[in-house]
C-alpha atoms as a PDB file:
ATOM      1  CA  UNK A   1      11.483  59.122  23.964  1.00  0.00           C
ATOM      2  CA  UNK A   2       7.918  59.160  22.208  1.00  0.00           C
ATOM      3  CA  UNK A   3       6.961  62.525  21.667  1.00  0.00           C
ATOM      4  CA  UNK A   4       3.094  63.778  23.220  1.00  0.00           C
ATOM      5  CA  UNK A   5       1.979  64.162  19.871  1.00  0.00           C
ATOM      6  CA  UNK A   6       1.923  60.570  18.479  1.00  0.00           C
ATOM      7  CA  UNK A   7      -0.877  58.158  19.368  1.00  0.00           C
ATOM      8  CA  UNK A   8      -0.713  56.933  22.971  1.00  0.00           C
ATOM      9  CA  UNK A   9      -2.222  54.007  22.223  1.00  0.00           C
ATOM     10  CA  UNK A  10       0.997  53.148  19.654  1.00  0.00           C
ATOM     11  CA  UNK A  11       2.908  53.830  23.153  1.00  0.00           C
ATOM     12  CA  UNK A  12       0.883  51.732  25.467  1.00  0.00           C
ATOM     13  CA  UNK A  13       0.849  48.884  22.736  1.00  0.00           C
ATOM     14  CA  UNK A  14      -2.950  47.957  22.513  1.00  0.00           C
ATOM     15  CA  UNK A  15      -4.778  47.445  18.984  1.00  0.00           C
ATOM     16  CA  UNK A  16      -7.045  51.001  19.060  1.00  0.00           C
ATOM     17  CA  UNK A  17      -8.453  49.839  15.800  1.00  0.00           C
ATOM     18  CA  UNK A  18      -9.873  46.748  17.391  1.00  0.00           C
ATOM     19  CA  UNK A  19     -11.842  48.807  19.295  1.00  0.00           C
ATOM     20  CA  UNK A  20     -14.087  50.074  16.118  1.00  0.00           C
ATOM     21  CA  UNK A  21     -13.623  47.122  14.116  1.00  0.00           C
ATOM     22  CA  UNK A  22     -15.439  44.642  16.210  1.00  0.00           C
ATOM     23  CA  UNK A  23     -19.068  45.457  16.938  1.00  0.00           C
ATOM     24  CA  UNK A  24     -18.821  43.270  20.085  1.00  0.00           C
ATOM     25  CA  UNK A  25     -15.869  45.935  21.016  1.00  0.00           C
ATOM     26  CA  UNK A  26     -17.880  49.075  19.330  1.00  0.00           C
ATOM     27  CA  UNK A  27     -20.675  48.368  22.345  1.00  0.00           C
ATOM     28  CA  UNK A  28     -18.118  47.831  24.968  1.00  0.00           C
ATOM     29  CA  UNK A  29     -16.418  51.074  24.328  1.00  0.00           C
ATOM     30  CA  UNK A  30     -19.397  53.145  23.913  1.00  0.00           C
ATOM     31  CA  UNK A  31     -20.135  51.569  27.453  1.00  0.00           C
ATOM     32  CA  UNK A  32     -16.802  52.304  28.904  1.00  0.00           C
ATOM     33  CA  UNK A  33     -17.008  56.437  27.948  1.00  0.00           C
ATOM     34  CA  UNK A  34     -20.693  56.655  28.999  1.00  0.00           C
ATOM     35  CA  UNK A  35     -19.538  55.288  32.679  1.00  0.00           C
ATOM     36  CA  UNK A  36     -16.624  56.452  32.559  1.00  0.00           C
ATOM     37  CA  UNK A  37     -15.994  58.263  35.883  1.00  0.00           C
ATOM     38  CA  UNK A  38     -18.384  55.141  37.508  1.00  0.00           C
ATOM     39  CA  UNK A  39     -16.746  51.648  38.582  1.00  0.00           C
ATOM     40  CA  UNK A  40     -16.883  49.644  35.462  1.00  0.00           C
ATOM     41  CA  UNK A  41     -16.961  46.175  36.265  1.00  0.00           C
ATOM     42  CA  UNK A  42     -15.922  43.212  33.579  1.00  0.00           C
ATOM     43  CA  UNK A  43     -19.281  41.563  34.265  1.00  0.00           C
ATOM     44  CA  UNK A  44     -20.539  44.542  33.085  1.00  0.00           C
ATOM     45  CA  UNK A  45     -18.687  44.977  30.040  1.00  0.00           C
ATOM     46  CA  UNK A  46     -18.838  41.710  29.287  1.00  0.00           C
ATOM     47  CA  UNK A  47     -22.767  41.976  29.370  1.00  0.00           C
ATOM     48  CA  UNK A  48     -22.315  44.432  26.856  1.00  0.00           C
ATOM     49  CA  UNK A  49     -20.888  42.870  24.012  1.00  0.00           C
ATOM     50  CA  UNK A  50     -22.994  39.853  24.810  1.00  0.00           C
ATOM     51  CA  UNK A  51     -20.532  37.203  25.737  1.00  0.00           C
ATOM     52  CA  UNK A  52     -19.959  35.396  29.123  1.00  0.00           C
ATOM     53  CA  UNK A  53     -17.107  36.867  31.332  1.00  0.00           C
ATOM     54  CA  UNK A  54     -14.075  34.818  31.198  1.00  0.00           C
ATOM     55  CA  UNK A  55     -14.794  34.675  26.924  1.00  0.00           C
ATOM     56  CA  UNK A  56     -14.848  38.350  27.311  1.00  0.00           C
ATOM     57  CA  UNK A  57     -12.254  38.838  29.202  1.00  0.00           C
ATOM     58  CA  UNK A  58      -9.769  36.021  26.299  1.00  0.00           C
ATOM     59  CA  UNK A  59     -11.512  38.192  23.249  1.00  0.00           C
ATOM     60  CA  UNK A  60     -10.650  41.551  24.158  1.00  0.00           C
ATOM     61  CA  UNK A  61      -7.093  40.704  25.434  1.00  0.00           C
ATOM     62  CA  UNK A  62      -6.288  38.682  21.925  1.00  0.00           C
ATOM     63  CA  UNK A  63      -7.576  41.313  20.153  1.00  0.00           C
ATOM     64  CA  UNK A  64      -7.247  44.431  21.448  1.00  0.00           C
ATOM     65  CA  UNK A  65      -3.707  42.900  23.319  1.00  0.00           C
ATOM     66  CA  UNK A  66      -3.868  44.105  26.729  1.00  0.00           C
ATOM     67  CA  UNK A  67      -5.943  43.397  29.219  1.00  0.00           C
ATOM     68  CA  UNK A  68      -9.568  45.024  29.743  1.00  0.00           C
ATOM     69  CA  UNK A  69      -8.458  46.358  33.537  1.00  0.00           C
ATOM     70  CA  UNK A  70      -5.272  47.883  32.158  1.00  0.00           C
ATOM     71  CA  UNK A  71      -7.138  49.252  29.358  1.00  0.00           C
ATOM     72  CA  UNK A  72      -9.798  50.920  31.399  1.00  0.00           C
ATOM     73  CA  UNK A  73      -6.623  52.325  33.695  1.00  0.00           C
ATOM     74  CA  UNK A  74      -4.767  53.631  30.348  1.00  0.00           C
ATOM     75  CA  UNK A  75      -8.090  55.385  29.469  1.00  0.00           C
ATOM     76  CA  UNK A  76      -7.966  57.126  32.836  1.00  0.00           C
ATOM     77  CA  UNK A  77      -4.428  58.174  33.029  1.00  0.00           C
ATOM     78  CA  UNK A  78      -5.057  59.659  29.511  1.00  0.00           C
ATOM     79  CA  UNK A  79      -8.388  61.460  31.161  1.00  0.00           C
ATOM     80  CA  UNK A  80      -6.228  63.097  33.560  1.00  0.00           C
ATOM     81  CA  UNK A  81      -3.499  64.182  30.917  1.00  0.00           C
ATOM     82  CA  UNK A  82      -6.208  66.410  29.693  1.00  0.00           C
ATOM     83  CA  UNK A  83      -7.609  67.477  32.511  1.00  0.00           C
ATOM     84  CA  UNK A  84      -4.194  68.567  33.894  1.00  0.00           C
ATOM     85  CA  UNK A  85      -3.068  70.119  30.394  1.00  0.00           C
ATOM     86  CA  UNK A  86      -6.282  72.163  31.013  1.00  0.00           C
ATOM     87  CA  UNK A  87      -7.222  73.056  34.839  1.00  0.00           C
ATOM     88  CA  UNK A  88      -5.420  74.144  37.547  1.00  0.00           C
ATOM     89  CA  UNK A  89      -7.135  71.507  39.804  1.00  0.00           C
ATOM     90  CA  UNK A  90      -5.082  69.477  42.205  1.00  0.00           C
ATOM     91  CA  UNK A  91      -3.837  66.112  42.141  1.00  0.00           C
ATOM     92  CA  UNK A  92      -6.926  64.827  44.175  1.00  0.00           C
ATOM     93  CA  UNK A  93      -9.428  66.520  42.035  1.00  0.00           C
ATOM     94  CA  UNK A  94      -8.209  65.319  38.903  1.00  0.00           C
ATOM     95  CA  UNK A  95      -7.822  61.893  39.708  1.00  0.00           C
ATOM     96  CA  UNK A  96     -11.552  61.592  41.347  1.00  0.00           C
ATOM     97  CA  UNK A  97     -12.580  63.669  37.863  1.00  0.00           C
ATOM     98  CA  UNK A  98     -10.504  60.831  35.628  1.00  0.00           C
ATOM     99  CA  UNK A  99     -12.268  58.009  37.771  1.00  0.00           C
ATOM    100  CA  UNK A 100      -9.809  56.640  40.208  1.00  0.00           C
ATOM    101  CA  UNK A 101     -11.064  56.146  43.412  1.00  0.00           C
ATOM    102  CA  UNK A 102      -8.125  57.635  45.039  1.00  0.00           C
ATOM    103  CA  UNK A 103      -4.829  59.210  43.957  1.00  0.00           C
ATOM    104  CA  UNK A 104      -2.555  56.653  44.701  1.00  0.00           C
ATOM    105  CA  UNK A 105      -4.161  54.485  42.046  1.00  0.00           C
ATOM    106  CA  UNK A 106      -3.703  57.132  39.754  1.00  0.00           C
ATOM    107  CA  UNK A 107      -0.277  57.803  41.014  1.00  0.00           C
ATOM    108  CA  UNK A 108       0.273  53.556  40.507  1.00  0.00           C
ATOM    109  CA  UNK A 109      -1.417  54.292  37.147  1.00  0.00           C
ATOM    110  CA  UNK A 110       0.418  56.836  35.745  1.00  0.00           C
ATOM    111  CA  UNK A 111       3.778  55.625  36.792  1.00  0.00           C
ATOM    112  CA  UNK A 112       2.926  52.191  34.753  1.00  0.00           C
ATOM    113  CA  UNK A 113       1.843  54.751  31.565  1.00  0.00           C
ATOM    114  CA  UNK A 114       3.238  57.420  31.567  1.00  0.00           C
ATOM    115  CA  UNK A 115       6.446  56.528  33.061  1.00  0.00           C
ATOM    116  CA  UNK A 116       6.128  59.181  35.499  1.00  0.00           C
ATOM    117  CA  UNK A 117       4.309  60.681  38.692  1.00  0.00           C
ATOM    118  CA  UNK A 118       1.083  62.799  37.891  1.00  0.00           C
ATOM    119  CA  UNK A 119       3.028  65.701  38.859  1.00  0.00           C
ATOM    120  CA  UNK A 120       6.119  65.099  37.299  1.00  0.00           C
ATOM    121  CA  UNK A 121       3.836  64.921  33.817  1.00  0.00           C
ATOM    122  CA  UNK A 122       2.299  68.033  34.890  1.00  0.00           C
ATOM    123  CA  UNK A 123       5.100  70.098  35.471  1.00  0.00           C
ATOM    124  CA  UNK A 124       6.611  68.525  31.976  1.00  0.00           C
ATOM    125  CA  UNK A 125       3.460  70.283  29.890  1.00  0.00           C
ATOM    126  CA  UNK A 126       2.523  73.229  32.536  1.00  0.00           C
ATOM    127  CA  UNK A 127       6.125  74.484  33.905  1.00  0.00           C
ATOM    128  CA  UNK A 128       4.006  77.203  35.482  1.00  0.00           C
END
């Protein structure tokens, strides 16, 4: 089992260093964390690394190597790994503050990440 410590990306299997090496990818992820707890819509990302959105949506899966939806999801289930190492908040509350719009997409989310329920994870780093 990975331990908490390594990179999550490395877990999830998507090229992190993509992300920074690609200007076209730079803007989109400086995007993505500036909106983050907004809907982010592939039009929308698309529009800002200047390319049309079905190009957009072929570059960033070959070379980032997962799909810009399940990237945007990973990025939230990570959101509420810290948010849940840190605060007390419930299950609701985090996953509005990670921006899902409800909990059973985080729930969905974090069961295709993580492996396990939000509060199973929770309970594994807070046994409190």
């Amino acid at each position: 089992m990975a331990m908490e410590s390594e990179n999550p990306s490395l877990r999830f299997g998507f090229n992190e260093t993509a992300l920074r090496y690609y200007p076209r990818l730079q803007r989109v992820e400086r995007y993505v964390r500036e909106r983050s707890l907004k809907e982010i819509r592939l039009k929308d990302a698309a529009d800002a690394a200047g390319l049309e959105t079905k190009y957009f949506s072929a570059f960033f899966h070959s070379r980032v190597g997962v799909t810009f939806r399940d990237w945007i999801r990973w990025l939230r289930v990570e959101r509420a790994k810290e948010l849940m190492r840190r605060e007390d908040d419930g299950i609701t509350h985090i996953a509005f503050s990670a921006g899902f719009r409800d909990v059973r997409s985080l729930e969905r989310a974090f069961k295709q990440f993580a492996g396990v329920t939000p509060v199973q994870w929770r309970s594994s780093v807070r046994p409190n």
